[in-house]
PDB file of N, CA and C in Angstrom:
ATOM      1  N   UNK A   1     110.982 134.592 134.786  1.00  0.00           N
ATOM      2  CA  UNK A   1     111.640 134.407 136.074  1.00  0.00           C
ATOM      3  C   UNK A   1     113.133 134.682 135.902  1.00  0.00           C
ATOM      4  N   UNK A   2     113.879 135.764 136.698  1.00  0.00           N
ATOM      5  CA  UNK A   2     115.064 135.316 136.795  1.00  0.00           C
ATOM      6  C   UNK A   2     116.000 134.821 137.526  1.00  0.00           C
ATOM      7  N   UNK A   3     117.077 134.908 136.630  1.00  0.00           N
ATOM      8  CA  UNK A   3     118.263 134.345 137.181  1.00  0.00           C
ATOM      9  C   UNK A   3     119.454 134.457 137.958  1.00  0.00           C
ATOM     10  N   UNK A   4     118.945 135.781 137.865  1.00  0.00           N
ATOM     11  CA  UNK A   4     120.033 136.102 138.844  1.00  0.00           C
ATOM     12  C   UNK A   4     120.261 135.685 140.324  1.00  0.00           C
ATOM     13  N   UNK A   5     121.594 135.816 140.618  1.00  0.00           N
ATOM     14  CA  UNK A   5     121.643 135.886 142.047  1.00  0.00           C
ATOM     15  C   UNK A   5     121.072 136.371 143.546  1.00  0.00           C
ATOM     16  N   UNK A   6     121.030 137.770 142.540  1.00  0.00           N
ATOM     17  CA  UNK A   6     120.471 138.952 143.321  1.00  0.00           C
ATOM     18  C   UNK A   6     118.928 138.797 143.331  1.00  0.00           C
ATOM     19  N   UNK A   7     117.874 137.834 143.194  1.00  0.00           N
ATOM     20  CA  UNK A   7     116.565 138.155 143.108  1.00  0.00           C
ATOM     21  C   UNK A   7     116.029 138.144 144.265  1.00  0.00           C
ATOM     22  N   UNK A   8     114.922 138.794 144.464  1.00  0.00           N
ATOM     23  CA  UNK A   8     114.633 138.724 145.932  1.00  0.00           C
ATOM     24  C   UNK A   8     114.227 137.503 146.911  1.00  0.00           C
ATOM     25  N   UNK A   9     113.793 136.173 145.923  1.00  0.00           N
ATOM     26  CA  UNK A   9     114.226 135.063 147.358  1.00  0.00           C
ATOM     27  C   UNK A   9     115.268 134.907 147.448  1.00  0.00           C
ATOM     28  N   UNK A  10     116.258 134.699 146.441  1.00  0.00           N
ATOM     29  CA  UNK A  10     117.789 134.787 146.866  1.00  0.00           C
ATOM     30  C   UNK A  10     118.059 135.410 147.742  1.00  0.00           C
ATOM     31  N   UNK A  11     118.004 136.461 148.265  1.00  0.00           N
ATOM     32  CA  UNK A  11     118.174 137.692 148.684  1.00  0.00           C
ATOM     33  C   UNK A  11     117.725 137.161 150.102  1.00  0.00           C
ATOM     34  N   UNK A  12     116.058 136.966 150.290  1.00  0.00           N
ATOM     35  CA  UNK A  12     115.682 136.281 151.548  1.00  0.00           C
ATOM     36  C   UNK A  12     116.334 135.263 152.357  1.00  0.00           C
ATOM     37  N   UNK A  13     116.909 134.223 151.029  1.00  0.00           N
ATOM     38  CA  UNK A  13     117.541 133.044 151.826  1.00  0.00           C
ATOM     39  C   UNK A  13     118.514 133.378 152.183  1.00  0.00           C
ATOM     40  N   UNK A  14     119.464 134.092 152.266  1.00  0.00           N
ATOM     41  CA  UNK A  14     120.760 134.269 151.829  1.00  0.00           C
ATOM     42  C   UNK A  14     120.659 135.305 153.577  1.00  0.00           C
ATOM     43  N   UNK A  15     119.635 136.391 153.707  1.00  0.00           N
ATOM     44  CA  UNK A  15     119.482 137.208 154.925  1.00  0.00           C
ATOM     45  C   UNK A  15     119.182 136.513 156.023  1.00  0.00           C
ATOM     46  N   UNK A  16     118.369 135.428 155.606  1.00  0.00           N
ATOM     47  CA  UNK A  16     117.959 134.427 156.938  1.00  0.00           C
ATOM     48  C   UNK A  16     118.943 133.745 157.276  1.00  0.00           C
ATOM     49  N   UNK A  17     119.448 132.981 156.461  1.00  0.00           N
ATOM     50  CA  UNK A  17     120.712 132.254 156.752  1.00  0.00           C
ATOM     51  C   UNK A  17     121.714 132.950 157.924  1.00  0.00           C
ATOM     52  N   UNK A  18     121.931 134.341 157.974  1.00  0.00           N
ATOM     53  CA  UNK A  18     122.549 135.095 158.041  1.00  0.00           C
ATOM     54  C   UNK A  18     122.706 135.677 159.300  1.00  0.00           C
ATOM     55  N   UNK A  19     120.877 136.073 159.111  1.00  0.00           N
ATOM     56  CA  UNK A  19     120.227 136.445 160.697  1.00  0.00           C
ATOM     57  C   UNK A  19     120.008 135.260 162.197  1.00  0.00           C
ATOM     58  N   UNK A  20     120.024 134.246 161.656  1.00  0.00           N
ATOM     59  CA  UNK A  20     119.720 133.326 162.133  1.00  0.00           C
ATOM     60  C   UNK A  20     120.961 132.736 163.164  1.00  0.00           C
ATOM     61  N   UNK A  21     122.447 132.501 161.872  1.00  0.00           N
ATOM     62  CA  UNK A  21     123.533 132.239 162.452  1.00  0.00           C
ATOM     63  C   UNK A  21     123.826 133.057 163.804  1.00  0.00           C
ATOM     64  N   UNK A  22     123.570 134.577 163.072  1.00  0.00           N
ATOM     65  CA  UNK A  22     124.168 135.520 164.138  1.00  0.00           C
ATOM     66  C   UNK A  22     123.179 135.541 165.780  1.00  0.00           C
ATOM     67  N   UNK A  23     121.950 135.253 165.274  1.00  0.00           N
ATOM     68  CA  UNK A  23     121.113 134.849 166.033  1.00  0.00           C
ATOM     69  C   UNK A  23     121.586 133.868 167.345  1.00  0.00           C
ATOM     70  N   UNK A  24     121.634 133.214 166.667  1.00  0.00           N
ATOM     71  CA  UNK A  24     122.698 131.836 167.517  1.00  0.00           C
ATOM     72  C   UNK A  24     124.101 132.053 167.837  1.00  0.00           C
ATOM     73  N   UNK A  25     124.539 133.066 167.741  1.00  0.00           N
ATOM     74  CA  UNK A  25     126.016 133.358 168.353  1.00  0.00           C
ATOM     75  C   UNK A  25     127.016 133.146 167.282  1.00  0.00           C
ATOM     76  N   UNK A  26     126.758 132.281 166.444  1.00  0.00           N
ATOM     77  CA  UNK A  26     127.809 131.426 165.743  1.00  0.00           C
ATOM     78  C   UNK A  26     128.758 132.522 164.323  1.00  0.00           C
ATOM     79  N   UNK A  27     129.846 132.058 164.694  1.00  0.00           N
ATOM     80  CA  UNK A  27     130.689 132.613 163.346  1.00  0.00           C
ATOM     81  C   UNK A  27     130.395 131.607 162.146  1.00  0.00           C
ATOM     82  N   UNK A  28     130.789 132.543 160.866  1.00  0.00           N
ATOM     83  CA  UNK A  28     130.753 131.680 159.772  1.00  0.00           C
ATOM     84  C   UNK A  28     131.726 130.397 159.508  1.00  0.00           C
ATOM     85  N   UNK A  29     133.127 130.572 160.450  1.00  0.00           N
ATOM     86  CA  UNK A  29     133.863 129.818 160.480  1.00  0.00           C
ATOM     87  C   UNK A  29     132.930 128.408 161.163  1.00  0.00           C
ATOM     88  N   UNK A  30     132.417 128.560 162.192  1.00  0.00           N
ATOM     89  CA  UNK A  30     131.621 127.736 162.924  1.00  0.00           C
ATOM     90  C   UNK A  30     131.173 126.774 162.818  1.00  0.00           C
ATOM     91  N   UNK A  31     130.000 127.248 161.407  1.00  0.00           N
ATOM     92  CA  UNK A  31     128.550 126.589 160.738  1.00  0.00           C
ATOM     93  C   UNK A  31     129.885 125.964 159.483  1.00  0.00           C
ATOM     94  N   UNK A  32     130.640 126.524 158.581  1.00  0.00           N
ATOM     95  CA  UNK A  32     131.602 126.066 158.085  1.00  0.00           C
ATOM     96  C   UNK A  32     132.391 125.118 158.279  1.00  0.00           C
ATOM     97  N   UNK A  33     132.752 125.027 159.062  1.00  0.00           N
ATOM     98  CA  UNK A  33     133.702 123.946 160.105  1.00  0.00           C
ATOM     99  C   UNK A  33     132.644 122.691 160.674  1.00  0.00           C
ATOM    100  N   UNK A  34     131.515 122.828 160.947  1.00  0.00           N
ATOM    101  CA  UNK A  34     130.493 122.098 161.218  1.00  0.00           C
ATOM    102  C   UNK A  34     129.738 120.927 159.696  1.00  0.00           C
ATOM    103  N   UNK A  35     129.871 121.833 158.826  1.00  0.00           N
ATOM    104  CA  UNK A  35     129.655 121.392 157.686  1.00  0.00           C
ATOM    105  C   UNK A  35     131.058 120.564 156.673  1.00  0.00           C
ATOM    106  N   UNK A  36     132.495 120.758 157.209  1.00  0.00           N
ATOM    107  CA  UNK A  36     133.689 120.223 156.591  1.00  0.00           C
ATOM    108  C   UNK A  36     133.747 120.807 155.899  1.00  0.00           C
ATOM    109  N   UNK A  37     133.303 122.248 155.520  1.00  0.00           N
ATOM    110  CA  UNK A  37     133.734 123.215 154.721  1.00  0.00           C
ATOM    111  C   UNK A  37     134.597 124.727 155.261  1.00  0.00           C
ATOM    112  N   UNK A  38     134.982 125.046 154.222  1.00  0.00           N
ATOM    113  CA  UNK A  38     135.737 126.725 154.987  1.00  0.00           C
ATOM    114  C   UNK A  38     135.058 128.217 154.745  1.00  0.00           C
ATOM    115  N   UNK A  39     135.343 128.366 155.836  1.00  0.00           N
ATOM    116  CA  UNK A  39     134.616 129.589 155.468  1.00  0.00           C
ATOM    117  C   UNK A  39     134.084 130.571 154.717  1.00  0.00           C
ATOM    118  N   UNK A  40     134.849 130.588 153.580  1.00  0.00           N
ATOM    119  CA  UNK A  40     134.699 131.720 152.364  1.00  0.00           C
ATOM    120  C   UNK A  40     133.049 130.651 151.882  1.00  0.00           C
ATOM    121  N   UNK A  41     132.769 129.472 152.000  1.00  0.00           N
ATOM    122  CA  UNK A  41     131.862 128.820 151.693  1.00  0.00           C
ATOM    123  C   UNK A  41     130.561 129.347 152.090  1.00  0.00           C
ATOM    124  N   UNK A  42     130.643 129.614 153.392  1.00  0.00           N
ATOM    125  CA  UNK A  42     129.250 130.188 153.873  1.00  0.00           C
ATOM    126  C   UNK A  42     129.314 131.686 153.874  1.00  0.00           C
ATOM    127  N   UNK A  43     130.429 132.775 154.088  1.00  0.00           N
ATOM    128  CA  UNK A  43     130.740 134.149 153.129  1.00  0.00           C
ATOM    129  C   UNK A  43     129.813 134.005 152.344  1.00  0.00           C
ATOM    130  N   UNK A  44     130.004 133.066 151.032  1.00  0.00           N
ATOM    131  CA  UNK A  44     130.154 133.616 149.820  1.00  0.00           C
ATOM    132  C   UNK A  44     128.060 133.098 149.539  1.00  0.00           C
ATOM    133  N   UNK A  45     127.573 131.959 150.659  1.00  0.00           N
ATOM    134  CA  UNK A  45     126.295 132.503 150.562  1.00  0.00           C
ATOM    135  C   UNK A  45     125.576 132.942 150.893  1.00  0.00           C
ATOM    136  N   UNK A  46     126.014 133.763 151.941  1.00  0.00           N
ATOM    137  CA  UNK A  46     125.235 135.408 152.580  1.00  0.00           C
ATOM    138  C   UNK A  46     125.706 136.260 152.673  1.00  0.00           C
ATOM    139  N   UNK A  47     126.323 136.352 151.447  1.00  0.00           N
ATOM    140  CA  UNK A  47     126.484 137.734 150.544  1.00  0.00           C
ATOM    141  C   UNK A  47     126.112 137.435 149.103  1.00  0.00           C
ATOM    142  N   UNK A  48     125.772 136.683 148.967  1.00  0.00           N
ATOM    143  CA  UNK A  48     124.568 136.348 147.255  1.00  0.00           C
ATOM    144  C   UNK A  48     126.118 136.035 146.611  1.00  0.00           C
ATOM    145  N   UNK A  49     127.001 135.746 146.904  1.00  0.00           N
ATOM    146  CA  UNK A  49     127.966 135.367 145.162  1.00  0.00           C
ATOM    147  C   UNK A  49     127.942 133.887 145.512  1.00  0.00           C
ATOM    148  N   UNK A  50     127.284 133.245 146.108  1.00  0.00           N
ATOM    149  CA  UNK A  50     126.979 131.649 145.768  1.00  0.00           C
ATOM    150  C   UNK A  50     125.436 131.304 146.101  1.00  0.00           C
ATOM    151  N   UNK A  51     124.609 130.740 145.136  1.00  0.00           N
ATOM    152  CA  UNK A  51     123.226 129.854 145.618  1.00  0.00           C
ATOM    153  C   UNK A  51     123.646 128.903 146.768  1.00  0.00           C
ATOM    154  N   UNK A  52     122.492 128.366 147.514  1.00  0.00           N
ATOM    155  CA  UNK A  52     122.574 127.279 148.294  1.00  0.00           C
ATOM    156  C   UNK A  52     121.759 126.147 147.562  1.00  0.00           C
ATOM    157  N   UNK A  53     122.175 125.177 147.738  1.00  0.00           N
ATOM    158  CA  UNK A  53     121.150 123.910 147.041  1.00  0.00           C
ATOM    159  C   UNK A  53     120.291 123.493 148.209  1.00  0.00           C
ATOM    160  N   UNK A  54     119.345 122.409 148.118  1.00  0.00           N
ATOM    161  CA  UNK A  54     118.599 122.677 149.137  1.00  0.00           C
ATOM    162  C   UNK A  54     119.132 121.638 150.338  1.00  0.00           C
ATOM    163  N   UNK A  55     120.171 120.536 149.626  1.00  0.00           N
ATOM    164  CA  UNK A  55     120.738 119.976 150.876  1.00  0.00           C
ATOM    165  C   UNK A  55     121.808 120.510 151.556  1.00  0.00           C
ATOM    166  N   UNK A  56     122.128 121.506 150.672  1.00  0.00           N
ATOM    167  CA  UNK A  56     123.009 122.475 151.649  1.00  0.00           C
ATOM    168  C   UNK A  56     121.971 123.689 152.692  1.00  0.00           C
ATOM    169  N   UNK A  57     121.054 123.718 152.256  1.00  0.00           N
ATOM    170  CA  UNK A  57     120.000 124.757 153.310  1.00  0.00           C
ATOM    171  C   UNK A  57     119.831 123.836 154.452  1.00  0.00           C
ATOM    172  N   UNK A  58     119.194 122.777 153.952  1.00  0.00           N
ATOM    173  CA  UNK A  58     118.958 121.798 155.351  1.00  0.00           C
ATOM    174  C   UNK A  58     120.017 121.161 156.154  1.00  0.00           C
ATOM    175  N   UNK A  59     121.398 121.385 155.808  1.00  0.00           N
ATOM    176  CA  UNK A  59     122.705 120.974 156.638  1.00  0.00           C
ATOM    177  C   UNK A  59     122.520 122.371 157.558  1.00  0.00           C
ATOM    178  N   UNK A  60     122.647 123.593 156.729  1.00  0.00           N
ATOM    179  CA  UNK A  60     122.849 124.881 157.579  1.00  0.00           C
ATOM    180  C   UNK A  60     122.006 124.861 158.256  1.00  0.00           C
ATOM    181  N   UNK A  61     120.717 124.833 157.944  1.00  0.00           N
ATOM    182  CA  UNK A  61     119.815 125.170 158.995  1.00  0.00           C
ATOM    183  C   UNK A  61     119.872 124.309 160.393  1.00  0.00           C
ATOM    184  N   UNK A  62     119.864 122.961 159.855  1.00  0.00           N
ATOM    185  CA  UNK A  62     120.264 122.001 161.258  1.00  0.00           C
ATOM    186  C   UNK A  62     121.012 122.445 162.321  1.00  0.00           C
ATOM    187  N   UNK A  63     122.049 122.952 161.916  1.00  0.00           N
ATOM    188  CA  UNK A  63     123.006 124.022 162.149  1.00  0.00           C
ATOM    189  C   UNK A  63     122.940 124.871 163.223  1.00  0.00           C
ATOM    190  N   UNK A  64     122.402 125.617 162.470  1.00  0.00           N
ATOM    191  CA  UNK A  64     121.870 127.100 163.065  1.00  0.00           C
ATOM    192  C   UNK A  64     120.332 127.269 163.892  1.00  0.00           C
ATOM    193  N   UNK A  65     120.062 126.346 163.680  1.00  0.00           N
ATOM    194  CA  UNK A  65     118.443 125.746 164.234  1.00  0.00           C
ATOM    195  C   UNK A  65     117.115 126.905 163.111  1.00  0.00           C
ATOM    196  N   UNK A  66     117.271 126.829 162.129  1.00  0.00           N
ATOM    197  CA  UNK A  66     116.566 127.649 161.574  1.00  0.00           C
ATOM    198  C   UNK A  66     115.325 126.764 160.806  1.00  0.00           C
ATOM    199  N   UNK A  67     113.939 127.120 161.060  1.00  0.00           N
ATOM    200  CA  UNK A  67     113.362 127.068 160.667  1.00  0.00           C
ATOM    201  C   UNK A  67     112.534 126.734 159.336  1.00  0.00           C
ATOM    202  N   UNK A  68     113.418 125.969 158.169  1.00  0.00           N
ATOM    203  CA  UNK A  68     113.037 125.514 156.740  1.00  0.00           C
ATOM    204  C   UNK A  68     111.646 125.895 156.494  1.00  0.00           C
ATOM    205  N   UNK A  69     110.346 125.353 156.927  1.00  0.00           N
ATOM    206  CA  UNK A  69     109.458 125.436 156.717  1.00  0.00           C
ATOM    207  C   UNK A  69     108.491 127.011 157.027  1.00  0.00           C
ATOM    208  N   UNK A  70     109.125 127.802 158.020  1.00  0.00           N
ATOM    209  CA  UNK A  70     108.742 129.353 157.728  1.00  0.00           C
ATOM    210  C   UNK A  70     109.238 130.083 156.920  1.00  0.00           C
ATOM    211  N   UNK A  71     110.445 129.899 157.120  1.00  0.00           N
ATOM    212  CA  UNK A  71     110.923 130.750 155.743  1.00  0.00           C
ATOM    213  C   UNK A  71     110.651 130.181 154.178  1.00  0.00           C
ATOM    214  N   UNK A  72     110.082 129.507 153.813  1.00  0.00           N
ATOM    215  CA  UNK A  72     109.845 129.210 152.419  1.00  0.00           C
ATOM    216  C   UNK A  72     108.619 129.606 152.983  1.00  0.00           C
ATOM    217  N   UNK A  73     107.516 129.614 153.435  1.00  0.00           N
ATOM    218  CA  UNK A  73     106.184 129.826 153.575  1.00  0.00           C
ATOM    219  C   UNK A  73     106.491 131.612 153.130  1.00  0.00           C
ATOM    220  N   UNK A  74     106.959 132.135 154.124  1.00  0.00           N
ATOM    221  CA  UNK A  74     107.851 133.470 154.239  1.00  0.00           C
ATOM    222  C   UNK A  74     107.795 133.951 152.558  1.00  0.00           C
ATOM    223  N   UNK A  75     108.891 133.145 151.956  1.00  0.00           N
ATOM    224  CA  UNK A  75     109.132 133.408 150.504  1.00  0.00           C
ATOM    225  C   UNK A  75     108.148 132.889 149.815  1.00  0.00           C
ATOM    226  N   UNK A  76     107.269 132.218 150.435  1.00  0.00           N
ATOM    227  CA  UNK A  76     106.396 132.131 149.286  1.00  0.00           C
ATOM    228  C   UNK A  76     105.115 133.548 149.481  1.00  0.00           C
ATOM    229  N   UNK A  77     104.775 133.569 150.565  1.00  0.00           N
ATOM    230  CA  UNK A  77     103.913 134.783 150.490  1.00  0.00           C
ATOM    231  C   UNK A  77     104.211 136.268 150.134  1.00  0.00           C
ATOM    232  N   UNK A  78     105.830 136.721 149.729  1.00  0.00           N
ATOM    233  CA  UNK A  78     106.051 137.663 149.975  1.00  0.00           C
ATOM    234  C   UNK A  78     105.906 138.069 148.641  1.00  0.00           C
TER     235      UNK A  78
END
């Protein structure tokens, strides 16, 4: 298994996150500012140069209204 950044669920989470925000209108400043963080924070994880942990997925997603449980189903079948 690796490690990289770049692997393709990385890759998935990181696009959903992404699609989702924009989905919802929202800037990164937005979901950032929503979370007490700055922006380069959520930048830097949908564009792969930072992982998300998973209580940071479930803050964003709350967020952004995204779906947790399809998209891991998602990544898991793919």
């Amino acid at each position: 298994m690796t490690k990289s950044l770049h692997s393709t669920r990385h890759v998935m989470i990181a696009k959903a996150l992404a699609d989702q925000r924009r989905l919802k209108g929202l800037s990164q400043t937005q979901v950032a500012k929503a979370m007490g963080r700055h922006q380069p924070f959520i930048a830097n994880i949908e564009s792969g140069q930072r992982r998300v942990d998973l209580v940071e997925l479930l803050d964003i997603a709350a967020i952004i209204d995204l779906d947790v449980p399809a998209l891991v189903k998602k990544i898991i079948d793919s």
